[in-house]
N, C-alpha and C. Protein backbone atom coordinates (compact mmCIF):
# COMPACT_ATOMS: atom_id res chain seq x y z
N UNK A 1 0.83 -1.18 0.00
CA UNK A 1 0.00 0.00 0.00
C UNK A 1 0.87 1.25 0.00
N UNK A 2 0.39 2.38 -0.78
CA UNK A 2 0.89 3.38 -0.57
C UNK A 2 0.79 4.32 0.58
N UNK A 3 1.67 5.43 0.91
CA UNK A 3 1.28 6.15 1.83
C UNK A 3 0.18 7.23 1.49
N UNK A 4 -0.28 7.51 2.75
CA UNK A 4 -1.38 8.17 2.90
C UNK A 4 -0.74 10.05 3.04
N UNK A 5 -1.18 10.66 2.49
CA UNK A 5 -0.64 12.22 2.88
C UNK A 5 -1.56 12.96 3.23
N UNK A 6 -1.15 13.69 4.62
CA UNK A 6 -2.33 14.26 5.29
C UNK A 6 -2.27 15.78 4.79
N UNK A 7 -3.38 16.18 3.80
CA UNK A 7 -3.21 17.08 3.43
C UNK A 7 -3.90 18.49 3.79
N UNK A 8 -4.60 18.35 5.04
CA UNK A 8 -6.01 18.98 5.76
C UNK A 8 -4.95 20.31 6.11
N UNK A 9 -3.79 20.46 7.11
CA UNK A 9 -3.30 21.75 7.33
C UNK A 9 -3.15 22.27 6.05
N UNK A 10 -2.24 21.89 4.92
CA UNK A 10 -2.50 22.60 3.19
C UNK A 10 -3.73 23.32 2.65
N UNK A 11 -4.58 22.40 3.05
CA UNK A 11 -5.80 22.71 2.22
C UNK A 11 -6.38 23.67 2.79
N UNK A 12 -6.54 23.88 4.47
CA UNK A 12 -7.21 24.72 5.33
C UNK A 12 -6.49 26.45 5.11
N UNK A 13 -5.04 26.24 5.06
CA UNK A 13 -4.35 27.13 4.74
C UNK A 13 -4.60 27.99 3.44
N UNK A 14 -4.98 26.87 2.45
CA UNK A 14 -5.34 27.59 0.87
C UNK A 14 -6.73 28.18 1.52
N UNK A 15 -7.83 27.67 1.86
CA UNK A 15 -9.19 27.99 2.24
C UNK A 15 -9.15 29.16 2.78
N UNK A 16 -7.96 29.55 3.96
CA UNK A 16 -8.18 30.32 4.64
C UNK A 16 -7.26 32.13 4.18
N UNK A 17 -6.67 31.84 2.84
CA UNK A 17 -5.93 32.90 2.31
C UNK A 17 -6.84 33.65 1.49
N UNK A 18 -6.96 34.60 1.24
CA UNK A 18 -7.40 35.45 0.32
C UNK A 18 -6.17 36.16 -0.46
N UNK A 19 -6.47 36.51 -1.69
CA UNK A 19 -5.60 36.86 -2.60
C UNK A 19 -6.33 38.19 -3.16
N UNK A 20 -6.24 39.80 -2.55
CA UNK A 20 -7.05 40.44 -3.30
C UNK A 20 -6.11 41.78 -4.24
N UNK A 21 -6.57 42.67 -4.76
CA UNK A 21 -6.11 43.71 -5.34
C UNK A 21 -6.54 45.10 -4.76
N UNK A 22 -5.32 45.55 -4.04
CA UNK A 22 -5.93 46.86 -3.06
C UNK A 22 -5.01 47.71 -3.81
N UNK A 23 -5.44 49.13 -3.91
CA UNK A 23 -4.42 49.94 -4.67
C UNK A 23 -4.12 50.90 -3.53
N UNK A 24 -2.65 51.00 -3.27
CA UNK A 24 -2.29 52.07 -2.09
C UNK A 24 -1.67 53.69 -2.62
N UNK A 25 -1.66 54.72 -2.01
CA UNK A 25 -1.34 55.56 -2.70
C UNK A 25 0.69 55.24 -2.56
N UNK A 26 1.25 56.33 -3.20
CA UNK A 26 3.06 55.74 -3.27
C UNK A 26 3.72 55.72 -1.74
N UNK A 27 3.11 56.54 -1.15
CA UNK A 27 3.73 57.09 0.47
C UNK A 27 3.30 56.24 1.19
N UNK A 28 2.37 55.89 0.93
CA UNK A 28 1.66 54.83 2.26
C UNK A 28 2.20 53.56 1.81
N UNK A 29 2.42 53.11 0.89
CA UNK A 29 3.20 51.63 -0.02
C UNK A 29 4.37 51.94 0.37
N UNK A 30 5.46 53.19 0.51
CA UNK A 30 6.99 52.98 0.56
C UNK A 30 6.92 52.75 2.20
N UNK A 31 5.90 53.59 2.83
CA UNK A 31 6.05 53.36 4.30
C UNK A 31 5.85 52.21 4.87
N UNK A 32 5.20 51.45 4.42
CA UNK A 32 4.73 49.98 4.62
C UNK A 32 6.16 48.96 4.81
N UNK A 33 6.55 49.41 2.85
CA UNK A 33 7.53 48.54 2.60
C UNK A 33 8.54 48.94 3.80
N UNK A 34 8.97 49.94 4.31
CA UNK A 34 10.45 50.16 5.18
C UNK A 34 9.79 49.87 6.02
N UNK A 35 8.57 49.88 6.85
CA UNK A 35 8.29 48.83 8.12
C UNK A 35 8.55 47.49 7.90
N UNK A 36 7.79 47.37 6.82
CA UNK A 36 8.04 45.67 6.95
C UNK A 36 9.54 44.81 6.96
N UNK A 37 10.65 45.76 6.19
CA UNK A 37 12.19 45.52 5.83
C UNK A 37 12.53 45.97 7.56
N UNK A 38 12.03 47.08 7.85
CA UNK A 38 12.85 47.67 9.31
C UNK A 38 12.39 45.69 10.05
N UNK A 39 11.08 45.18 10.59
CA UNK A 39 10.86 44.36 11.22
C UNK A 39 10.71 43.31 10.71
N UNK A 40 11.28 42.94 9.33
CA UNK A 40 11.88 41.62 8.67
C UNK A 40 10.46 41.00 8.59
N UNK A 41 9.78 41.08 8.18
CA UNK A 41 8.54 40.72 7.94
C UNK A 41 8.16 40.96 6.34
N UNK A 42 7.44 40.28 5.13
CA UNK A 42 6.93 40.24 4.57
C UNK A 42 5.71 41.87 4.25
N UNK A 43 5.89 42.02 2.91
CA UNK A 43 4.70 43.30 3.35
C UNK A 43 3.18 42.55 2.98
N UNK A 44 2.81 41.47 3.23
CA UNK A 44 1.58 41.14 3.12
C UNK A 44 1.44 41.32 4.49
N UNK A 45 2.19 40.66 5.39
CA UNK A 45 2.06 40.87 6.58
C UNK A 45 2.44 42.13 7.26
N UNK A 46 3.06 42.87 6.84
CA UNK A 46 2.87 44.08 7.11
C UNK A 46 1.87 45.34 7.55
N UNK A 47 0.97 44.75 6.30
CA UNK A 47 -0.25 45.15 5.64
C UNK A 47 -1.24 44.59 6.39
N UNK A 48 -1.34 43.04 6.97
CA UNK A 48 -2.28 42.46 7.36
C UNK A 48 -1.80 43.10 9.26
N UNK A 49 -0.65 43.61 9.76
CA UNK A 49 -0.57 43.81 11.24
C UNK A 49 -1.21 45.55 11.20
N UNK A 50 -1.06 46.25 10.03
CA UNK A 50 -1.51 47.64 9.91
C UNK A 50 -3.16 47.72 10.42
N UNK A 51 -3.48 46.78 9.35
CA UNK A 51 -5.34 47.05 8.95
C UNK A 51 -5.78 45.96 10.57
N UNK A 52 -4.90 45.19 11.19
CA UNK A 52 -5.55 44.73 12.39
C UNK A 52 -5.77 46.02 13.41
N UNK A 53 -4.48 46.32 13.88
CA UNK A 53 -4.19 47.66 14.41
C UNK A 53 -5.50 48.50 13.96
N UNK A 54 -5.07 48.76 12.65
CA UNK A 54 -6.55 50.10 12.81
C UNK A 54 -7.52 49.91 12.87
N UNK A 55 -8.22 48.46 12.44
CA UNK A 55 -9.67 48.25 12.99
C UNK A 55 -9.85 48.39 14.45
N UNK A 56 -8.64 47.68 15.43
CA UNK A 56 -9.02 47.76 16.22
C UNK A 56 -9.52 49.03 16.84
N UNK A 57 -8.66 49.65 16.74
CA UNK A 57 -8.61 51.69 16.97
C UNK A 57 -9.92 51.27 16.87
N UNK A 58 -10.44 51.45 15.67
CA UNK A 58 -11.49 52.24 14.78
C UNK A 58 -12.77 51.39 15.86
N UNK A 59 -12.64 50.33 16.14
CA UNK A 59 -14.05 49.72 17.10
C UNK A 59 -13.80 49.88 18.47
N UNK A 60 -12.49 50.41 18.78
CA UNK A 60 -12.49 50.44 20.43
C UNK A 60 -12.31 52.48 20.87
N UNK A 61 -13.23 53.09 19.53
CA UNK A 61 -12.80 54.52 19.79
C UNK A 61 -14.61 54.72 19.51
N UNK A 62 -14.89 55.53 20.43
CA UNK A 62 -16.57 55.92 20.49
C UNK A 62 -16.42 57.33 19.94
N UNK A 63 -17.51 57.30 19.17
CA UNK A 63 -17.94 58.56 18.41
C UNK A 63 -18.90 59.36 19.55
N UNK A 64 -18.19 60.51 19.94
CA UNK A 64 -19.41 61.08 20.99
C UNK A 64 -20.28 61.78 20.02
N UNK A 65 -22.01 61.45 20.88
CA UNK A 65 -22.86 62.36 20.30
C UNK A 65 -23.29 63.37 19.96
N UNK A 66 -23.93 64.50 19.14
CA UNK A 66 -24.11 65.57 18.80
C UNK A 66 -24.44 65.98 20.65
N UNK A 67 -24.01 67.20 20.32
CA UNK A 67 -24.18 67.97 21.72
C UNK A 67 -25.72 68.52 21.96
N UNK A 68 -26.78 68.45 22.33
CA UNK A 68 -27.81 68.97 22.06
C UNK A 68 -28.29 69.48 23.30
N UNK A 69 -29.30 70.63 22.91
CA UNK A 69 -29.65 71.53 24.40
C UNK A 69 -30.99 71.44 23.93
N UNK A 70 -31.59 71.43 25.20
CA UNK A 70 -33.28 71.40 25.25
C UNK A 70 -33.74 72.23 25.43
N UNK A 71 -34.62 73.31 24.62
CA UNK A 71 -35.26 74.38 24.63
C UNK A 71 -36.17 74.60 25.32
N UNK A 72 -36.70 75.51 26.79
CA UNK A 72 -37.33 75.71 27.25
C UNK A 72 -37.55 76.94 27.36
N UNK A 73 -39.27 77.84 27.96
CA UNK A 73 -39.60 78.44 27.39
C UNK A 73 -39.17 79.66 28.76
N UNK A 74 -38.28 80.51 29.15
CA UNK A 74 -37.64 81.56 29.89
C UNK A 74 -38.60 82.34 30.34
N UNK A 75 -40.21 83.01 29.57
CA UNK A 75 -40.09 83.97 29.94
C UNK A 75 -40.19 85.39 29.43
N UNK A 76 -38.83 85.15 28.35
CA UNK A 76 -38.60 86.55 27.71
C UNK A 76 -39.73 87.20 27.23
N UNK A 77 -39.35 88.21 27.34
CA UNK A 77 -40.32 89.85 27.06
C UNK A 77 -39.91 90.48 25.68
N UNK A 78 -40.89 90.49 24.92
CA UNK A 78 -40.86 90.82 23.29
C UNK A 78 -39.79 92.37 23.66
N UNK A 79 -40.83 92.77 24.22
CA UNK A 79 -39.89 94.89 24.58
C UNK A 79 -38.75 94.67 24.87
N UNK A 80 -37.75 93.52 25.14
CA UNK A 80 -36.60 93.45 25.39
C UNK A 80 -35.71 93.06 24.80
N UNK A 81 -34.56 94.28 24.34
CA UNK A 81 -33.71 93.44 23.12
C UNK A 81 -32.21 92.72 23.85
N UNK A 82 -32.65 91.01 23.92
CA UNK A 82 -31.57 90.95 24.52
C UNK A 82 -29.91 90.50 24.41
N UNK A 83 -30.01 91.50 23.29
CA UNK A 83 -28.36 91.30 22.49
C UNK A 83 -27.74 92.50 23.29
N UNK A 84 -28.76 93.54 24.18
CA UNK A 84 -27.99 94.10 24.63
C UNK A 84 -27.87 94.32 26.31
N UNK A 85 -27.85 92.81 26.83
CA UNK A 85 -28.27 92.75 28.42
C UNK A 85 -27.54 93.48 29.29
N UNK A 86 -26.05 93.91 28.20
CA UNK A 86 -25.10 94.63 29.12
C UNK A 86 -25.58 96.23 29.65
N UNK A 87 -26.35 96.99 28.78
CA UNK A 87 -26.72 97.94 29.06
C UNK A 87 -28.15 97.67 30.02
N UNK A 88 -28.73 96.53 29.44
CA UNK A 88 -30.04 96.75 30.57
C UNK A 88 -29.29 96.28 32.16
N UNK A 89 -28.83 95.60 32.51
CA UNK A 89 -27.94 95.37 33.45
C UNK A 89 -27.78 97.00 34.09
N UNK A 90 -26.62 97.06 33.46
CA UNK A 90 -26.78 99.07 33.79
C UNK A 90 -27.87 99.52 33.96
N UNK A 91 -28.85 99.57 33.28
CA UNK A 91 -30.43 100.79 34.05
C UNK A 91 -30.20 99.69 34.74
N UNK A 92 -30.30 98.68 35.31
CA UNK A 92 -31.18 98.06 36.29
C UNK A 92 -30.65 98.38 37.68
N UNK A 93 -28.95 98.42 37.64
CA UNK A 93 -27.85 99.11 38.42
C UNK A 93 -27.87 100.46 39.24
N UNK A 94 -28.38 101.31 37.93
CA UNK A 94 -28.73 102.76 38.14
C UNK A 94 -30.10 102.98 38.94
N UNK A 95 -30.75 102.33 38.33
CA UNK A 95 -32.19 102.24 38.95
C UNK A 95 -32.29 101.95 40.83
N UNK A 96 -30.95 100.79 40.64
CA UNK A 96 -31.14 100.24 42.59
C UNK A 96 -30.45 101.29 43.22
N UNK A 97 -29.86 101.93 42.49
CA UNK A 97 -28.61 102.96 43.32
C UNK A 97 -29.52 104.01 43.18
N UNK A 98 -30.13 105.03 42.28
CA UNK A 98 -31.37 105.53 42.78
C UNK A 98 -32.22 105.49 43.76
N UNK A 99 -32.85 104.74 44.01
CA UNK A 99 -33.83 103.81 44.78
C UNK A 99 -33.13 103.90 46.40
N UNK A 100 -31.79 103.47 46.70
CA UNK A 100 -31.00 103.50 47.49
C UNK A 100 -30.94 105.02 48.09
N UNK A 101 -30.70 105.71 46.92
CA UNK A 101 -30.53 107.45 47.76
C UNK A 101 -31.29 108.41 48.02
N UNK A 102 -32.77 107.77 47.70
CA UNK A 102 -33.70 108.27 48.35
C UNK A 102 -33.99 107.82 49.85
C-alpha cells in the first residue's frame, strides 16, 4: 500500500488565504515597505498587522454624540432686546442705586 498524505493543514491554509487587489497611494506603499524591511517581515504581513491595528482603533474609539440643548420656554419679554443685556444690566444698576438714595 501506498502512503497516505495528510493534506487537511495545506488545504485549510489555501481555504483560509485570500488573494485580493488593493491599490495604495506611493507614500503609504513605501512606508509599509520600510516597516516591513525595518521588522523583517513580509509586506503582506505588514499590511495584514496595519489594517488589524486600525480596525481595532477604529471599534475600540466611540464617536461622541451631537451635543444637544433642550429648549425651554424663559419667559422673555418681546420689549426686550436681549443682544444688549449689558446695558439693561446698567439701568437696572442705576435704577437700585437711585432707589437707594432716596
Amino acid at each position: 500500500m501506498g502512503k497516505v498524505r495528510d493534506d487537511t493543514a495545506d488545504n485549510w491554509a489555501k481555504i483560509l488565504t485570500m488573494r485580493c487587489h488593493v491599490e495604495l497611494d506611493k507614500a503609504l506603499e513605501r512606508r509599509l515597505r520600510e516597516h516591513a524591511s525595518a521588522k523583517g517581515i513580509s509586506f503582506t504581513e505588514a499590511i495584514n498587522r496595519t489594517l488589524k491595528l486600525g480596525l481595532q482603533v477604529l471599534e475600540n474609539t466611540r464617536l461622541k454624540p451631537d451635543y444637544r440643548i433642550k429648549a425651554r420656554n424663559c419667559g422673555l419679554q418681546p420689549e426686550i432686546d436681549y443682544t444688549k443685556l449689558g446695558t439693561l444690566i446698567d439701568q437696572f444698576e442705576a435704577e437700585d442705586y437711585t432707589r437707594k438714595q432716596r
